[in-house]
N, C-alpha and C. Protein backbone atom coordinates (compact mmCIF):
# COMPACT_ATOMS: atom_id res chain seq x y z
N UNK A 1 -239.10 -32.22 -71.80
CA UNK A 1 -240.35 -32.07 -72.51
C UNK A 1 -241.47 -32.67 -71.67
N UNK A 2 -242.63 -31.70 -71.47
CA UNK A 2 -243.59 -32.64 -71.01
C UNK A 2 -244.43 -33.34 -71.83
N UNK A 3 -245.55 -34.10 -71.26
CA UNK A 3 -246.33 -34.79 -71.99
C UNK A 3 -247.56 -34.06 -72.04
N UNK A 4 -247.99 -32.66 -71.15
CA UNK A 4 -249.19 -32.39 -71.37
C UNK A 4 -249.90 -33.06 -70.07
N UNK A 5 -249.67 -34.17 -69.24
CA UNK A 5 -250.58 -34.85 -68.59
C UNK A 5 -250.67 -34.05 -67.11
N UNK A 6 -251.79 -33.74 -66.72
CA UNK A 6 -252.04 -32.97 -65.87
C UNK A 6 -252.60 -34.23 -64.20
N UNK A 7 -251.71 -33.99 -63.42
CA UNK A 7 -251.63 -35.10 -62.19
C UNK A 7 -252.38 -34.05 -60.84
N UNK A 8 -253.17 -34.70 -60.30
CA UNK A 8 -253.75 -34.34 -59.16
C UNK A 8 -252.71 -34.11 -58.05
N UNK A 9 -252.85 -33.06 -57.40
CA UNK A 9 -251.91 -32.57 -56.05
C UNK A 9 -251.65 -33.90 -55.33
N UNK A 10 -252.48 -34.67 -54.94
CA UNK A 10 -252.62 -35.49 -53.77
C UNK A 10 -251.93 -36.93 -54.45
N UNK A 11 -251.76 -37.07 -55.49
CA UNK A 11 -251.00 -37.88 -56.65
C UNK A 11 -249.54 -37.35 -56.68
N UNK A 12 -249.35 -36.60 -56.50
CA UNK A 12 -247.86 -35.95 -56.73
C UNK A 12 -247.46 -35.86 -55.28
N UNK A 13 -248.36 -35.67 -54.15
CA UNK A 13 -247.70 -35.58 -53.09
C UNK A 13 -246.99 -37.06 -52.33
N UNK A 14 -247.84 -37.77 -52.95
CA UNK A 14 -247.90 -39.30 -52.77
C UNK A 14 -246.84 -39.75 -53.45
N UNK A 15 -246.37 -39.23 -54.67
CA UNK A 15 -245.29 -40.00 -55.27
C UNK A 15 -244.03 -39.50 -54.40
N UNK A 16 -244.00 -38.17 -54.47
CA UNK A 16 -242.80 -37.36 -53.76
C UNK A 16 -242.63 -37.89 -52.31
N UNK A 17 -243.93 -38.59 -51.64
CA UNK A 17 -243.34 -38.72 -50.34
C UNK A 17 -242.73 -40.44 -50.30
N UNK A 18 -243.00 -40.86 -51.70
CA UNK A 18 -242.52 -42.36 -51.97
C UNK A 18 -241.19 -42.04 -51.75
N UNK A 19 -240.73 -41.22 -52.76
CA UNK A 19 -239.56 -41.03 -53.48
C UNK A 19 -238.84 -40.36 -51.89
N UNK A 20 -238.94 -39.47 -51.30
CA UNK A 20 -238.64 -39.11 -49.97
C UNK A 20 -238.20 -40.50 -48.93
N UNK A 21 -239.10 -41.42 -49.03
CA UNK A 21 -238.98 -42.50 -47.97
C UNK A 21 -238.26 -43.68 -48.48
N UNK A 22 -238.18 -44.27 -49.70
CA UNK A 22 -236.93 -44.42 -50.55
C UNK A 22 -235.63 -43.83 -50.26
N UNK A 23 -235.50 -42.51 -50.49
CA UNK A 23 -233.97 -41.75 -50.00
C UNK A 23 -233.92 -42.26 -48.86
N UNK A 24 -234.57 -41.99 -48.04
CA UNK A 24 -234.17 -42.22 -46.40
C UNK A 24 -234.02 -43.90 -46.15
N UNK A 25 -234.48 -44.64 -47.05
CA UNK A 25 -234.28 -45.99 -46.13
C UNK A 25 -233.19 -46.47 -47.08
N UNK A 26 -232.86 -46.24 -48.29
CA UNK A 26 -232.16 -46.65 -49.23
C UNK A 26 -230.90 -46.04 -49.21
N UNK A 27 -230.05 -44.81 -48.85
CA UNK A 27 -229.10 -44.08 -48.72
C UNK A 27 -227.88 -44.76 -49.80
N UNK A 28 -227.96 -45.69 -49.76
CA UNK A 28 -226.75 -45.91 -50.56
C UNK A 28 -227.20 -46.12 -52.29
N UNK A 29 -228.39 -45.87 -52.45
CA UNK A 29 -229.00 -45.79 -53.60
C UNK A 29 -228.59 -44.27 -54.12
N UNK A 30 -228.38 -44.53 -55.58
CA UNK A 30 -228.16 -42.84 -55.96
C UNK A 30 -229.57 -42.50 -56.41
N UNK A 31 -229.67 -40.72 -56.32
CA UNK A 31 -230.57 -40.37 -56.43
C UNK A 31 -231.77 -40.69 -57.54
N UNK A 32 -230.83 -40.63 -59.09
CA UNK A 32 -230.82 -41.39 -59.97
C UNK A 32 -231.92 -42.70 -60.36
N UNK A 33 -231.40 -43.64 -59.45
CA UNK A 33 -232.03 -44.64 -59.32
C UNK A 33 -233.30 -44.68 -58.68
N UNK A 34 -233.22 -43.86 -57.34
CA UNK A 34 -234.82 -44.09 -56.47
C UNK A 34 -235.39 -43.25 -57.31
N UNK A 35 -235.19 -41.83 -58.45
CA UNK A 35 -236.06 -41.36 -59.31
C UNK A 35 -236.75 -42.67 -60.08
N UNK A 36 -236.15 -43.55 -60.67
CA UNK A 36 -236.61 -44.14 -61.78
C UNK A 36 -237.07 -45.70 -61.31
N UNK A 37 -237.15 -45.61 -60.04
CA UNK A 37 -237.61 -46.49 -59.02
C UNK A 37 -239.26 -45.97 -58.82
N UNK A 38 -239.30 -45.05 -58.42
CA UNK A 38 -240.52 -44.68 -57.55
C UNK A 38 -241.47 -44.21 -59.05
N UNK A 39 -240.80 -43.95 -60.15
CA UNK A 39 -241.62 -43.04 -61.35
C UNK A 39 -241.92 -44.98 -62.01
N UNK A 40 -241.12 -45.78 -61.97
CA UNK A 40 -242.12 -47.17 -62.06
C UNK A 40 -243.37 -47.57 -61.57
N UNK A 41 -243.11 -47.64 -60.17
CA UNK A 41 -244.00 -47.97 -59.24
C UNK A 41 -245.13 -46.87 -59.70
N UNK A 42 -245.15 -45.93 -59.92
CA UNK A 42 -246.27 -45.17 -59.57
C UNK A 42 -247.20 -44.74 -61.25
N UNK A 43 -245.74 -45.12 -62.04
CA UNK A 43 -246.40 -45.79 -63.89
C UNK A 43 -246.50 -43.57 -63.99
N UNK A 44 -245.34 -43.15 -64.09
CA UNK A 44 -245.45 -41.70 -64.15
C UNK A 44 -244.09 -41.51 -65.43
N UNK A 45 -243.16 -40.88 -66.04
CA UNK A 45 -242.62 -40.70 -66.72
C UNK A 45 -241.01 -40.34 -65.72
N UNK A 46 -240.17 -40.71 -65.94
CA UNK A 46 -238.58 -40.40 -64.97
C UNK A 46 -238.77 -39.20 -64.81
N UNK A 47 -238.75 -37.86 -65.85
CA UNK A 47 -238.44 -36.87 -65.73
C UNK A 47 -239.45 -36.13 -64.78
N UNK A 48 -240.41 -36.68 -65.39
CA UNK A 48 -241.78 -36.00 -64.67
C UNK A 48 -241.39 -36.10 -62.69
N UNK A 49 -240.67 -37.30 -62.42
CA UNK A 49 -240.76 -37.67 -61.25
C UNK A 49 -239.16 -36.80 -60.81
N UNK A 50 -238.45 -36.70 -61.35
CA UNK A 50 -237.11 -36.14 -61.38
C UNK A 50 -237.43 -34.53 -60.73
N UNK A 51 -238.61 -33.83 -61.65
CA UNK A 51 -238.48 -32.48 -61.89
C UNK A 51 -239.48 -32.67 -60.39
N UNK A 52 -240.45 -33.36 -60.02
CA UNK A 52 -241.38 -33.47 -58.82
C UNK A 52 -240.51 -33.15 -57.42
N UNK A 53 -239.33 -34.25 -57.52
CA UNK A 53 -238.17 -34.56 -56.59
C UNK A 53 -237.78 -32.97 -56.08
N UNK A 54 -237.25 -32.39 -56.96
CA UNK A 54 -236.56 -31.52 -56.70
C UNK A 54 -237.11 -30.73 -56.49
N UNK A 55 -238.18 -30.21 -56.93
CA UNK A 55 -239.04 -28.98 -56.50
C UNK A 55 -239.88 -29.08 -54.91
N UNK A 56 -239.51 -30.88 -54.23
CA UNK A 56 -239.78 -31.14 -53.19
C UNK A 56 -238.40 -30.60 -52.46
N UNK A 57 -237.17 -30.79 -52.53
CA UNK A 57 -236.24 -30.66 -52.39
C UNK A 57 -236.09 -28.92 -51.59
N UNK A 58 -236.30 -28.52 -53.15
CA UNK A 58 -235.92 -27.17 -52.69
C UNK A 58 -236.86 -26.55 -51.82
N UNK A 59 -237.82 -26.58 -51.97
CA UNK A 59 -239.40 -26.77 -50.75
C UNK A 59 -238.76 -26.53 -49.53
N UNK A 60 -238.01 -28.40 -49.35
CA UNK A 60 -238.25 -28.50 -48.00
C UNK A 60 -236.28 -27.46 -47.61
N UNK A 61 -235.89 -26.91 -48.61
CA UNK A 61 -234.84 -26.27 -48.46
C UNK A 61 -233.33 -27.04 -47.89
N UNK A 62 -233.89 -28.62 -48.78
CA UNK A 62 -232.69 -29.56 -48.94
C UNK A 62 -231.94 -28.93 -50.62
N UNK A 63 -232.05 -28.42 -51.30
CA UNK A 63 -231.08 -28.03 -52.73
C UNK A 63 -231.57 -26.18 -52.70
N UNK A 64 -230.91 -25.49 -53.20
CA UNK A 64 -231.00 -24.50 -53.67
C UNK A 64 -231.87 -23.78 -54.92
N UNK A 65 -232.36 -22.98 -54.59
CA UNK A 65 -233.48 -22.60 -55.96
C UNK A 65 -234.41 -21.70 -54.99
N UNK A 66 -235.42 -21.60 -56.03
CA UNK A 66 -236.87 -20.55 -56.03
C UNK A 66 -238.04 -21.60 -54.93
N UNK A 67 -238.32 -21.25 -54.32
CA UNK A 67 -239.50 -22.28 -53.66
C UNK A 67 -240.62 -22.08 -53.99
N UNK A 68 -241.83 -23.01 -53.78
CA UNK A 68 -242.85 -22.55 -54.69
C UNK A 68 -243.82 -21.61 -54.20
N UNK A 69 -243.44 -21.00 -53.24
CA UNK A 69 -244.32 -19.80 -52.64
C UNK A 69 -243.86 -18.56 -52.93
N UNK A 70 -242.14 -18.96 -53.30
CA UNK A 70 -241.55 -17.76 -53.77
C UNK A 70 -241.48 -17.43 -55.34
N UNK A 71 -241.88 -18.55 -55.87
CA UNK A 71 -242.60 -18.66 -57.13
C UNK A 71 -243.90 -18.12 -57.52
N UNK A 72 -244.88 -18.77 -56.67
CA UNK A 72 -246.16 -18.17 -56.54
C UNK A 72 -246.56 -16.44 -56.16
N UNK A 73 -245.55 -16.41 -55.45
CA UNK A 73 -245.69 -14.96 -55.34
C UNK A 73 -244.76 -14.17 -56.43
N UNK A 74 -244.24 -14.52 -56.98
CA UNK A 74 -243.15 -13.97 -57.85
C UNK A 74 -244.46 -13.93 -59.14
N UNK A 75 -245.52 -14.67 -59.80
CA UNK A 75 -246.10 -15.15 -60.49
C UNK A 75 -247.09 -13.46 -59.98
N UNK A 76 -247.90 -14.00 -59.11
CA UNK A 76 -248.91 -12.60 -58.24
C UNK A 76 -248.28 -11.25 -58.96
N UNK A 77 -246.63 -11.29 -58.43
CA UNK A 77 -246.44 -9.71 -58.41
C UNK A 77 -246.67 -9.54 -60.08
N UNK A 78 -245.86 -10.69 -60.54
CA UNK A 78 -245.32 -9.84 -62.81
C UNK A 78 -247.16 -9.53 -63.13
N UNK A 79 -248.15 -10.62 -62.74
CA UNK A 79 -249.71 -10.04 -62.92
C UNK A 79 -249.82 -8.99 -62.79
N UNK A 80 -249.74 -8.08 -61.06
CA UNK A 80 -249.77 -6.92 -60.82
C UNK A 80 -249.30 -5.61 -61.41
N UNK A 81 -248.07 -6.00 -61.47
CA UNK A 81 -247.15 -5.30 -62.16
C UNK A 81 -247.90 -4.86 -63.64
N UNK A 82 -248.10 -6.04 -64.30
CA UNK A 82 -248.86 -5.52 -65.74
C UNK A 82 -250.15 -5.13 -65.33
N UNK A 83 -250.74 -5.57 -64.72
CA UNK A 83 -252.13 -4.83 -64.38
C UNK A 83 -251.81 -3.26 -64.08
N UNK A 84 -250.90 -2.85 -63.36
CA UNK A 84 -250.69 -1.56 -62.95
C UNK A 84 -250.22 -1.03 -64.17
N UNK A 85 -249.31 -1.63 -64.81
CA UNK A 85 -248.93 -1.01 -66.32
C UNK A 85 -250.08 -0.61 -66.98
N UNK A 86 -251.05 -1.46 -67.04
CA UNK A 86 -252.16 -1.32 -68.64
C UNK A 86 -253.06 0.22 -67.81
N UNK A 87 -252.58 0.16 -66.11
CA UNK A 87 -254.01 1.60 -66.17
C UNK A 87 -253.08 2.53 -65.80
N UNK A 88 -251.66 2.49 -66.09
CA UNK A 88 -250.97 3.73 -65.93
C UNK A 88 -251.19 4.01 -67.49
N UNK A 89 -251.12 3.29 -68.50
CA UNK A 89 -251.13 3.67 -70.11
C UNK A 89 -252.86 4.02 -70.03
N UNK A 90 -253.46 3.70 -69.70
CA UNK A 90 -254.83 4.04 -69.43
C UNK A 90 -254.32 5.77 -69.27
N UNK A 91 -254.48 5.70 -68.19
CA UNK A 91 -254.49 6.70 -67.17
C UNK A 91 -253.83 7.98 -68.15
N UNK A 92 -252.46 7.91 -69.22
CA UNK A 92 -251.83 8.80 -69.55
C UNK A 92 -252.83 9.57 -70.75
N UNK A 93 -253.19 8.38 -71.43
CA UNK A 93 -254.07 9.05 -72.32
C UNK A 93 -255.06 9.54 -71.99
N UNK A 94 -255.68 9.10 -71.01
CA UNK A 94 -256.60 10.20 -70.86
C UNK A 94 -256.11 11.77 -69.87
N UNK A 95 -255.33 11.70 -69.79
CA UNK A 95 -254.68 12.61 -69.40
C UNK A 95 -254.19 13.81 -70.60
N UNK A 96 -254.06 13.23 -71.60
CA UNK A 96 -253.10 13.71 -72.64
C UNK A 96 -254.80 14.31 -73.68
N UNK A 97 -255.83 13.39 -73.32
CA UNK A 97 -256.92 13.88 -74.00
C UNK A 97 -257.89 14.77 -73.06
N UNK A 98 -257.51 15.03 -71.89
CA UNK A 98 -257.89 15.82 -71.05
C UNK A 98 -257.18 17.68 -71.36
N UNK A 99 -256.06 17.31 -71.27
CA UNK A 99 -255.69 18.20 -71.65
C UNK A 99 -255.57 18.91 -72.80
N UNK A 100 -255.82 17.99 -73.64
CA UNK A 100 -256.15 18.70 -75.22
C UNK A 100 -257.63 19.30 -74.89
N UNK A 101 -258.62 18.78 -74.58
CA UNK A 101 -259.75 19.85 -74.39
C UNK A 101 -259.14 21.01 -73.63
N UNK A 102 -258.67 21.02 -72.66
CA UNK A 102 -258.40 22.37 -72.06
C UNK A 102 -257.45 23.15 -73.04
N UNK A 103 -256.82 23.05 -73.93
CA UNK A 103 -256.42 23.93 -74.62
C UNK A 103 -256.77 24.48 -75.87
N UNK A 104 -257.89 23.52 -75.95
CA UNK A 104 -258.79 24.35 -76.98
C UNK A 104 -259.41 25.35 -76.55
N UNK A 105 -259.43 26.48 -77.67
CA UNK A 105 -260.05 27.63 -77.55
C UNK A 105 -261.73 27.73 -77.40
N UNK A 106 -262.04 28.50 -76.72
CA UNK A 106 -263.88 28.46 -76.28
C UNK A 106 -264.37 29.09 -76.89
N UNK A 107 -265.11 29.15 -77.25
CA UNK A 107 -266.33 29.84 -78.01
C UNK A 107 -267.42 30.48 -77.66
């Protein structure tokens, strides 16, 4: 669950590269722990710092998953996609009311 609290890029990059330099000097620390280590220090919520971790993770293509460019673009296309939907349904009806004038009879 989140809290709603909306954190500046340069705030999140800062925690993640805590939490990064922690792993590396700490190794025998479980992951676990430097989460709820670094989400102290930085007065942020565990999970919040948990879900940060990993989406650094898969980033830097240390865990498996969606990355966030492949996210971001995944986000771009479903927009497009419905954008192209709403003027193909556009597009039919007036097609469908195009052609009803042409088959009316002239006078």
């Amino acid at each position: 669950m989140t809290s709603g609290i909306k954190y500046e890029q340069e705030f999140k990059d800062r925690a993640v590269r805590l939490y990064m330099e922690r792993r590396a000097e700490h190794q025998e620390e479980s992951k676990a722990a430097t989460i709820r280590h670094v989400a102290k220090i930085v007065g942020i919520p565990d999970d919040t710092m948990r879900t940060w971790s990993r989406k650094a993770e898969v980033d830097a293509g240390d865990r498996p998953g969606m990355t966030s460019d492949m996210a971001a673009d995944l986000r771009r296309l479903r927009r497009e996609n419905a954008e192209l939907k709403r003027a193909n349904e556009i597009l039919k009806t007036a097609s469908a009311f195009f052609a009803a004038e042409l088959d009316r009879p002239r006078q």
